[in-house]
N, C-alpha and C. Protein backbone atom coordinates (compact mmCIF):
# COMPACT_ATOMS: atom_id res chain seq x y z
N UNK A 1 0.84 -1.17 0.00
CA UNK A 1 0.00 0.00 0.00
C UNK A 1 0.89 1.24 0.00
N UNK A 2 0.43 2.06 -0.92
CA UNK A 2 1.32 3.64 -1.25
C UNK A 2 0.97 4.42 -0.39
N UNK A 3 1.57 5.32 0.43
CA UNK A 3 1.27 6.34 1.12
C UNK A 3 1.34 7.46 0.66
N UNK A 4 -0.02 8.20 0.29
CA UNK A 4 0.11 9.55 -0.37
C UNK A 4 0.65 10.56 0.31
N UNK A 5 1.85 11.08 -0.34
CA UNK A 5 2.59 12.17 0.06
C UNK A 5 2.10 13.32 -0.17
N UNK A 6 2.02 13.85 -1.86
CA UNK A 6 1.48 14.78 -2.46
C UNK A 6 0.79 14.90 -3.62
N UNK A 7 0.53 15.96 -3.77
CA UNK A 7 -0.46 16.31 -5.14
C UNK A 7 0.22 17.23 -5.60
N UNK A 8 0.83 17.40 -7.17
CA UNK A 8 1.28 18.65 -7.63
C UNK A 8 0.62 18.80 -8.76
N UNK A 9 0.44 20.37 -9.06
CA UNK A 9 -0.09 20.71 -10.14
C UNK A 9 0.22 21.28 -10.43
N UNK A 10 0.11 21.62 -12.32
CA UNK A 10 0.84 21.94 -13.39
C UNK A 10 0.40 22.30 -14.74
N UNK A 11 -0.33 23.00 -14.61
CA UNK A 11 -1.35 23.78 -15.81
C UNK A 11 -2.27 22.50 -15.87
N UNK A 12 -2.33 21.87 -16.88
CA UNK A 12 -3.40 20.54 -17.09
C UNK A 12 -3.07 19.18 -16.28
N UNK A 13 -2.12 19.34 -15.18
CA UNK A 13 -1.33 17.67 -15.22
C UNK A 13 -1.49 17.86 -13.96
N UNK A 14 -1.81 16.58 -13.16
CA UNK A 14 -1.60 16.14 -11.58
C UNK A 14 -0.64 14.85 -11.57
N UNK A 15 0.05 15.40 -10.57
CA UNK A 15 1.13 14.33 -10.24
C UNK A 15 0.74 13.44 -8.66
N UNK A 16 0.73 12.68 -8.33
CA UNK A 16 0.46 11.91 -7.73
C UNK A 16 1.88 11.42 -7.19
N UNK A 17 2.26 11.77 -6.26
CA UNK A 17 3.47 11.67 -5.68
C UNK A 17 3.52 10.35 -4.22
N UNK A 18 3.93 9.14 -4.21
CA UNK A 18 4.02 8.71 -2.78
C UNK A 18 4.79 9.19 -1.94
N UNK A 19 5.12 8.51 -0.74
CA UNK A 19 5.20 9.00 0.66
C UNK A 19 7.20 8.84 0.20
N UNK A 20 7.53 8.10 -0.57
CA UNK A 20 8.47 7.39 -0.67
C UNK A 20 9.24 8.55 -1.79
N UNK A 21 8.54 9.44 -2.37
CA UNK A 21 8.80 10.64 -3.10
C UNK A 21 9.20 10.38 -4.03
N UNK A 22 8.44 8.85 -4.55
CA UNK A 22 8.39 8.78 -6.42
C UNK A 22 7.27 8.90 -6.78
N UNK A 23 7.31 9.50 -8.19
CA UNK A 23 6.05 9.75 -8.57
C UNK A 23 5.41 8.82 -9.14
N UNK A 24 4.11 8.56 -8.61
CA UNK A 24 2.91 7.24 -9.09
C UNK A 24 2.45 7.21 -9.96
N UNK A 25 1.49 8.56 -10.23
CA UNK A 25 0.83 8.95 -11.80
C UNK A 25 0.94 10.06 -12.01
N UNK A 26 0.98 10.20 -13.25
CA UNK A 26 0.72 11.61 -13.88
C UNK A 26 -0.87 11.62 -14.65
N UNK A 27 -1.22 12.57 -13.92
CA UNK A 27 -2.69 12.94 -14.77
C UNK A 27 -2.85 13.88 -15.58
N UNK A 28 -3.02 13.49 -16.84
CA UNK A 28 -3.42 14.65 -17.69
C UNK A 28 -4.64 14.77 -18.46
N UNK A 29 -5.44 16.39 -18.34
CA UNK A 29 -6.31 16.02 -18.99
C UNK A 29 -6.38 16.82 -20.56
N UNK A 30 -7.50 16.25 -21.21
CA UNK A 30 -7.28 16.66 -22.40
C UNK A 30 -8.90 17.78 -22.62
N UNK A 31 -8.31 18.79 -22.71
CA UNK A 31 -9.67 20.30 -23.44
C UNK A 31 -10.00 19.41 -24.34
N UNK A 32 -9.57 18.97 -25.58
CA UNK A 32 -10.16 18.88 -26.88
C UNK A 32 -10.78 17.78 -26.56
N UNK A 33 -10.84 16.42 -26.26
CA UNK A 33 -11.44 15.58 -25.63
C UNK A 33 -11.96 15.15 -24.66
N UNK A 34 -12.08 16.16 -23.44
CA UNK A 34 -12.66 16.39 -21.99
C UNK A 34 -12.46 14.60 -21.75
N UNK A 35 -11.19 14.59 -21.87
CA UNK A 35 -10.99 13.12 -21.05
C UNK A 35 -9.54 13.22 -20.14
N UNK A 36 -9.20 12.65 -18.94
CA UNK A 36 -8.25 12.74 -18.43
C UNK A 36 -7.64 11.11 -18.42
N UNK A 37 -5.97 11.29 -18.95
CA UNK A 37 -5.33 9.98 -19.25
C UNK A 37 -4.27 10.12 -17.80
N UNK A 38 -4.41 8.58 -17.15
CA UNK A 38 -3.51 8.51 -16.67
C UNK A 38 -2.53 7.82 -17.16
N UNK A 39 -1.01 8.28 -16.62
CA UNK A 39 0.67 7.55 -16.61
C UNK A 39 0.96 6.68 -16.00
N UNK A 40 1.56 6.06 -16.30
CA UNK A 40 2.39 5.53 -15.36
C UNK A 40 3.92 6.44 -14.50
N UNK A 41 4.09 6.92 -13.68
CA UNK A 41 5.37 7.22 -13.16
C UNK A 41 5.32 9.18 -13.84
N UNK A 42 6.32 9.09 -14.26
CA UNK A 42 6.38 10.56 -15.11
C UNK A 42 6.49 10.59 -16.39
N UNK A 43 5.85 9.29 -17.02
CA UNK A 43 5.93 9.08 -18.34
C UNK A 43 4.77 10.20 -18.82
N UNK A 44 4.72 10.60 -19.87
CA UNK A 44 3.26 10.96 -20.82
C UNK A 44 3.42 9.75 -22.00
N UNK A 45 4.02 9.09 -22.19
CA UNK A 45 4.45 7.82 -23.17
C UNK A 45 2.92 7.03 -23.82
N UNK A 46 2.37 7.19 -24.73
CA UNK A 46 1.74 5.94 -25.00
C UNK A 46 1.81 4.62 -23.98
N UNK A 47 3.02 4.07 -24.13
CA UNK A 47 2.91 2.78 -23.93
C UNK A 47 3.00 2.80 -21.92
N UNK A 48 3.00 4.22 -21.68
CA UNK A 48 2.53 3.86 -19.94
C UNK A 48 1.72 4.50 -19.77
N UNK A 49 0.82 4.38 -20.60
CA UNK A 49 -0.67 5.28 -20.68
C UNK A 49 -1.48 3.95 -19.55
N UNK A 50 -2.08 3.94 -18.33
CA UNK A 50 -2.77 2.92 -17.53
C UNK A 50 -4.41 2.85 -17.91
N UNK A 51 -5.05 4.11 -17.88
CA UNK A 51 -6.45 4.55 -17.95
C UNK A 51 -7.11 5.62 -18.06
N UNK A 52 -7.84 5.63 -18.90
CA UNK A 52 -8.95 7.34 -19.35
C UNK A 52 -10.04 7.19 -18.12
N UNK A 53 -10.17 8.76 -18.10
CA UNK A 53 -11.62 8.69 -17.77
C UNK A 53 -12.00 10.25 -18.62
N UNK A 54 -13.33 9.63 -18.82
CA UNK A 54 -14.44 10.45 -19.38
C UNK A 54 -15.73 10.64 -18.88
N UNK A 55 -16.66 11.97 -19.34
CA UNK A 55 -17.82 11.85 -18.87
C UNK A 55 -18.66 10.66 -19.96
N UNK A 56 -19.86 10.66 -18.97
CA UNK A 56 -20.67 9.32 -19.79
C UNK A 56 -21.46 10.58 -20.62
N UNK A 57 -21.83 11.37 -20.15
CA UNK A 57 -22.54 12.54 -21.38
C UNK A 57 -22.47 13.99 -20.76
N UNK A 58 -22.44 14.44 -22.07
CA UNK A 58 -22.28 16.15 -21.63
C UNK A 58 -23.18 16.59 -20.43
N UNK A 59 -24.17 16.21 -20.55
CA UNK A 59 -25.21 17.12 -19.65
C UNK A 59 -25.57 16.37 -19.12
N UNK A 60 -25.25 16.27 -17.70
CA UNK A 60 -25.30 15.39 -16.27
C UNK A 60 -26.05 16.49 -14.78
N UNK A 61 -26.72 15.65 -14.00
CA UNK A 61 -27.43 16.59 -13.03
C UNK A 61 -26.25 16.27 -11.92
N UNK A 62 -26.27 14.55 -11.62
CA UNK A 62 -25.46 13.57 -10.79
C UNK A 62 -23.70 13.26 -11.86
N UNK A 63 -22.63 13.62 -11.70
CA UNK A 63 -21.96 13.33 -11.82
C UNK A 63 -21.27 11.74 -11.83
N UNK A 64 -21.12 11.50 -13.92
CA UNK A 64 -21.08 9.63 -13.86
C UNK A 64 -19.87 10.22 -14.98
N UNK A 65 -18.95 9.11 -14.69
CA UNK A 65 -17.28 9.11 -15.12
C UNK A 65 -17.58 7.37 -15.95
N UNK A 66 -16.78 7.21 -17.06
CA UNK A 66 -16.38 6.37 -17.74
C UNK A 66 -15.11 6.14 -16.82
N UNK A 67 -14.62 4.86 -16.59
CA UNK A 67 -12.65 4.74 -16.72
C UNK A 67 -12.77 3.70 -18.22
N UNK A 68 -11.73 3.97 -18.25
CA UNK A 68 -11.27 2.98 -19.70
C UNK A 68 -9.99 2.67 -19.21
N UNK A 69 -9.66 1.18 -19.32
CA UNK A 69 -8.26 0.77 -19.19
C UNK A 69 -7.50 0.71 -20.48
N UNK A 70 -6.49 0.62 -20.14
CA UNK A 70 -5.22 1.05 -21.57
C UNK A 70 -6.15 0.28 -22.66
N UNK A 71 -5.32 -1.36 -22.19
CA UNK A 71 -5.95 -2.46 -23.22
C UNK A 71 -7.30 -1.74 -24.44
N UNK A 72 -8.46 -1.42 -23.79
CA UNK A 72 -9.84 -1.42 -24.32
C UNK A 72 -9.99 0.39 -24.47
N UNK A 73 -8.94 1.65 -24.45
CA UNK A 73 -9.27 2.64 -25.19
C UNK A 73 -9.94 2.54 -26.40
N UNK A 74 -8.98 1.94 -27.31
CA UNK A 74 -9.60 1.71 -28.57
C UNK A 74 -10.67 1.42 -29.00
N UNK A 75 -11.59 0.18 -28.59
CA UNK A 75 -12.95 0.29 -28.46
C UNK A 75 -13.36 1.03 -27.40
N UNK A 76 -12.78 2.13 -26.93
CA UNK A 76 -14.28 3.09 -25.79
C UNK A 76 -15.09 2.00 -25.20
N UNK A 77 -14.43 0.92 -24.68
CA UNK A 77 -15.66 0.21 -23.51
C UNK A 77 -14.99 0.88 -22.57
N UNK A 78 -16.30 1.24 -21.71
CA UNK A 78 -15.89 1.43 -19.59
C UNK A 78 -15.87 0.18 -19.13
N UNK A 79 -14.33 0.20 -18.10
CA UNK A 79 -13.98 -0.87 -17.83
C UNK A 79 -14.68 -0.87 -16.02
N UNK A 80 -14.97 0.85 -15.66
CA UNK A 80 -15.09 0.58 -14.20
C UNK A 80 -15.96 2.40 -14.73
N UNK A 81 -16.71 2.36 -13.38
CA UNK A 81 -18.15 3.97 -13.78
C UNK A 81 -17.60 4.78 -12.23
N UNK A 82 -18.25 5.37 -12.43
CA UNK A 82 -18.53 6.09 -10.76
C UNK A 82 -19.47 7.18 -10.94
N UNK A 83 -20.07 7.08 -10.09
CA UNK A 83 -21.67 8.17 -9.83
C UNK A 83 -21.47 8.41 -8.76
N UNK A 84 -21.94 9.73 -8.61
CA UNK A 84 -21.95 10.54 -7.49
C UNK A 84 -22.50 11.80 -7.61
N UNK A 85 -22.61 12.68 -6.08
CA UNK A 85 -22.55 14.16 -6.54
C UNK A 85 -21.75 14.69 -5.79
N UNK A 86 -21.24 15.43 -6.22
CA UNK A 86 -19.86 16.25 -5.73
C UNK A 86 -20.54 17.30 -4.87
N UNK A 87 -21.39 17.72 -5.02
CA UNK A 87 -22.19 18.91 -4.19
C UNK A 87 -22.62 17.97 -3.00
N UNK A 88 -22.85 17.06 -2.54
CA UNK A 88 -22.82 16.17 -1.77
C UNK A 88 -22.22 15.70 -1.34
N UNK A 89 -20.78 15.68 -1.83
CA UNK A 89 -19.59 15.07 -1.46
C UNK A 89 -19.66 13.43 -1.31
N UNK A 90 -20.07 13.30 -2.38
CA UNK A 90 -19.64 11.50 -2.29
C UNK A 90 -20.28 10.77 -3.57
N UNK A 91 -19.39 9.73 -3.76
CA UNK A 91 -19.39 9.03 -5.12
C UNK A 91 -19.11 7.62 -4.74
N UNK A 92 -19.61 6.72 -5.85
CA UNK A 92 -19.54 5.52 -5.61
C UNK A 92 -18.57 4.82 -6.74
N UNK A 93 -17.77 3.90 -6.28
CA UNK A 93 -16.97 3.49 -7.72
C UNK A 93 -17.53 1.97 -8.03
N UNK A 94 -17.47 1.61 -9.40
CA UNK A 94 -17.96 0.36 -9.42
C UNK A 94 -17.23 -0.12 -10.69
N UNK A 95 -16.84 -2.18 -10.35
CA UNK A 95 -16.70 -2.50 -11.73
C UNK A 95 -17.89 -3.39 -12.07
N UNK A 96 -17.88 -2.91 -13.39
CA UNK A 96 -19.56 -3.95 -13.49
C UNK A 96 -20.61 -3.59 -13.08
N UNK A 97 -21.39 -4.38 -11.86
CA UNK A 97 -22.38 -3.92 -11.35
C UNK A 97 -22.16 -3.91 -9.58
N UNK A 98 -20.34 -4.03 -9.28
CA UNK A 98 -19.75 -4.95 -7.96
C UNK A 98 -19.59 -3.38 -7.59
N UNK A 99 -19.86 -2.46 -6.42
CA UNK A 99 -19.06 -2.00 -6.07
C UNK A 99 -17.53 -2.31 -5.77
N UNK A 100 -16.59 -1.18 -5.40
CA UNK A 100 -14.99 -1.93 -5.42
C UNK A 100 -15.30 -0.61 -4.30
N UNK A 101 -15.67 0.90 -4.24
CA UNK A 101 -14.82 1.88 -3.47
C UNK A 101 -16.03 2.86 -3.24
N UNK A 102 -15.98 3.67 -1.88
CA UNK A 102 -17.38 4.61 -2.17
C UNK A 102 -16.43 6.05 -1.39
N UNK A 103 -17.01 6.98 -1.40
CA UNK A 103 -16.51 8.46 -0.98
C UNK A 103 -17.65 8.66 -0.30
N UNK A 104 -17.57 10.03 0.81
CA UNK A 104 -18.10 10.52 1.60
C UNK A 104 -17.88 11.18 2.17
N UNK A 105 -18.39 12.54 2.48
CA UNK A 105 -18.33 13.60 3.39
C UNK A 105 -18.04 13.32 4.93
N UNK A 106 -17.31 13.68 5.36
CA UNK A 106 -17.54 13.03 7.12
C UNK A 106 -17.33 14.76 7.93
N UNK A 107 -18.70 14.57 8.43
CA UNK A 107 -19.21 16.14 9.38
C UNK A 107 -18.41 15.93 10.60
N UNK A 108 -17.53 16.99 10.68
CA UNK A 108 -17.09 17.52 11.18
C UNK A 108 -17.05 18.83 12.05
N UNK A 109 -16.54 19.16 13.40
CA UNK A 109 -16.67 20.27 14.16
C UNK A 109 -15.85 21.29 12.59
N UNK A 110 -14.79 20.96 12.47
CA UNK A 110 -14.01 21.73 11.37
C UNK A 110 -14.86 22.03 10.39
N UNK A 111 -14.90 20.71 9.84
CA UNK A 111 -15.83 21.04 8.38
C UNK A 111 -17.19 21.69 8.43
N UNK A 112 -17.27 22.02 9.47
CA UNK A 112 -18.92 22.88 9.54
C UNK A 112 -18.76 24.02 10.10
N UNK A 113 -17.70 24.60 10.82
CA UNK A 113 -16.85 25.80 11.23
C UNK A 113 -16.05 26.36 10.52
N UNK A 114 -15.31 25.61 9.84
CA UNK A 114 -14.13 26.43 9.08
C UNK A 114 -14.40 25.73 7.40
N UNK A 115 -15.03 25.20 7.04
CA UNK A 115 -15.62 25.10 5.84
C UNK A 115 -14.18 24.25 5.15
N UNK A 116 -13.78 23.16 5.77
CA UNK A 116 -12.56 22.50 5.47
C UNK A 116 -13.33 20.84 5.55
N UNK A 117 -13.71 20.81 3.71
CA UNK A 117 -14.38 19.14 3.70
C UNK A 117 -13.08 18.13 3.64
N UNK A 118 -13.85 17.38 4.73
CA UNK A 118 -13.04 16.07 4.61
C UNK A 118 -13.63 14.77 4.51
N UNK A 119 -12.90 14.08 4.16
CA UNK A 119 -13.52 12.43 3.28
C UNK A 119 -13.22 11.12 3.84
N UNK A 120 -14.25 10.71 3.83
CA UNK A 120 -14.14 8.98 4.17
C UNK A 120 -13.94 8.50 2.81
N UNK A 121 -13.46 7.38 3.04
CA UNK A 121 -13.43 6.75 1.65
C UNK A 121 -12.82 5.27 2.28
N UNK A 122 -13.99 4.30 1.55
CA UNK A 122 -14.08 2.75 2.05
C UNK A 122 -13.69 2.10 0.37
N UNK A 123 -12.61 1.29 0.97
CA UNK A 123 -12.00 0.30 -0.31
C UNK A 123 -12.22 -0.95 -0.11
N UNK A 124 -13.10 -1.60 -0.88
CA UNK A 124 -13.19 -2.81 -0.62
C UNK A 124 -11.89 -3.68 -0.93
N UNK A 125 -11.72 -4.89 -0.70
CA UNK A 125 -10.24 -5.95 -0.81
C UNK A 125 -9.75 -5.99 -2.15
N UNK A 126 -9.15 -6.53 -2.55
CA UNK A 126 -8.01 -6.41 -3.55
C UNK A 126 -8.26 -5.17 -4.55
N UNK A 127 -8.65 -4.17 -4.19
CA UNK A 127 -8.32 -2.80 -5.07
C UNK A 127 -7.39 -1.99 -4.51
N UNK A 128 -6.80 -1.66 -5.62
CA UNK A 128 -5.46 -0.62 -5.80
C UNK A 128 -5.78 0.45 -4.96
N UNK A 129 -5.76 0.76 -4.29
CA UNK A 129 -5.47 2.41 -3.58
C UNK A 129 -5.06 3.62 -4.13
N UNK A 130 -4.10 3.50 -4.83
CA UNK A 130 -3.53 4.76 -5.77
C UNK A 130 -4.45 4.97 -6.72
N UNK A 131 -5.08 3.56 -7.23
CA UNK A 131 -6.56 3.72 -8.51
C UNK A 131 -7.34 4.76 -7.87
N UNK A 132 -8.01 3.86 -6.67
CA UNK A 132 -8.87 5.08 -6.20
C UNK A 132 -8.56 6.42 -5.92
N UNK A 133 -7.79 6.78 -5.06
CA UNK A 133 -7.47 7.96 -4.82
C UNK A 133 -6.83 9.29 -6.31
N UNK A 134 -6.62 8.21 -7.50
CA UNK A 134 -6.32 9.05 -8.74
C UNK A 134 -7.59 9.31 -9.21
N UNK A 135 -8.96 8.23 -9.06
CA UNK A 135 -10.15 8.77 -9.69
C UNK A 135 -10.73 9.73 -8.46
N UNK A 136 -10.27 9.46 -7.34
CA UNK A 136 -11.14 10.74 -6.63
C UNK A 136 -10.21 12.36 -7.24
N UNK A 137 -8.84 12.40 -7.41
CA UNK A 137 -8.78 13.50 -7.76
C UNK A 137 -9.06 14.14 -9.14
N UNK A 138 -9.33 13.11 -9.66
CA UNK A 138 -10.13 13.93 -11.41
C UNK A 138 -11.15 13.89 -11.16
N UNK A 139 -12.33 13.16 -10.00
CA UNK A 139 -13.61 14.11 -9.97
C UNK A 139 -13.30 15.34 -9.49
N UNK A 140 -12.61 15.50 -8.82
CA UNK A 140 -12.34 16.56 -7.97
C UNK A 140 -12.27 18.04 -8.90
N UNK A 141 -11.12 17.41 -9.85
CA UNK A 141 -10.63 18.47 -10.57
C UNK A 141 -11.85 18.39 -11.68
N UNK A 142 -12.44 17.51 -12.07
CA UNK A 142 -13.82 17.59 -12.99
C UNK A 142 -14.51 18.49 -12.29
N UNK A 143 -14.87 18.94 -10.99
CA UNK A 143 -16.24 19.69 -10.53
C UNK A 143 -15.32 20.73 -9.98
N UNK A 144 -13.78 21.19 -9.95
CA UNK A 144 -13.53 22.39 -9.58
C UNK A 144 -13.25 22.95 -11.01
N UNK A 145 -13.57 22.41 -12.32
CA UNK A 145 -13.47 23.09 -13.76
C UNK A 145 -14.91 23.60 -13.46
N UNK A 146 -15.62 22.84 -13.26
CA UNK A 146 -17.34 23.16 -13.95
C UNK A 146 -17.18 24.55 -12.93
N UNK A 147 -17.29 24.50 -11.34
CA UNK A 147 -17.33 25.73 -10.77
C UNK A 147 -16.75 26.96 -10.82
N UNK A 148 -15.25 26.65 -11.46
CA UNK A 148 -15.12 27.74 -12.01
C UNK A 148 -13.88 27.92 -10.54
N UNK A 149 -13.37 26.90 -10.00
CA UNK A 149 -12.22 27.05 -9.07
C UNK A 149 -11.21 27.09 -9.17
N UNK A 150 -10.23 27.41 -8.42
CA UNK A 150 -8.47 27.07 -9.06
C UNK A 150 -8.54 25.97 -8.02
């Protein structure tokens, strides 16, 4: 298990840094295709391209993400979804029809005083950790584009 160190950002790109201070993924997303590809390491390389995500359609009330794994870009199948609402603070990840990971707001003296949200987040058994925590930060960065945040 990776221990997240940091998050850096870089005009379009998130780096995903462990505790161990190598870098895990690079996220980049793409304007012309409103899809974000992850790396492997600090590659942008084709061939350590891991997984897309995309929206499932332009005009969404509830926030739903495609992932696409490397293998199956080419045919555009979603290999894994996630629904949620971000104004709610919480999303569900799923492969298939199995949940694997869910998000959640957890109320707080802080977070209801000083307006500082913070997150639960339950992983079910043999899923990657760094997976999840790379799709929670492209919703993230998906709903701080739409609002209009840095």
């Amino acid at each position: 298990m990776a221990t997240l160190c940091s998050l850096s950002k870089a005009n379009s790109s998130v780096f995903m840094i462990a505790a161990s201070c190598l870098m895990l993924l690079a996220i980049l997303s793409s304007l012309s295709t409103k899809r974000w590809h992850v790396f492997r390491g600090e590659s942008t390389d084709d061939k350590d391209l891991l997984f897309d995500v995309k929206q499932s359609s332009l005009w969404q009330l509830k926030t739903k993400l495609d992932v696409i794994l490397a293998p199956s870009i080419k045919q555009d199948v979603s290999d894994f979804r996630i629904e949620g609402s971000w104004f709610e603070r919480s999303c569900v990840i799923y492969a298939g029809n199995n949940i694997i990971a869910q998000m959640h707001r957890k109320h707080t003296a802080s977070s209801i005083l000083l307006g500082k949200d913070k997150f639960g987040v339950t992983v079910y058994p043999n899923v990657d950790y760094a997976f999840i925590v790379a799709l929670i930060v492209i919703l993230e960065e998906i709903n701080t584009d739409r609002s209009g945040q840095d």
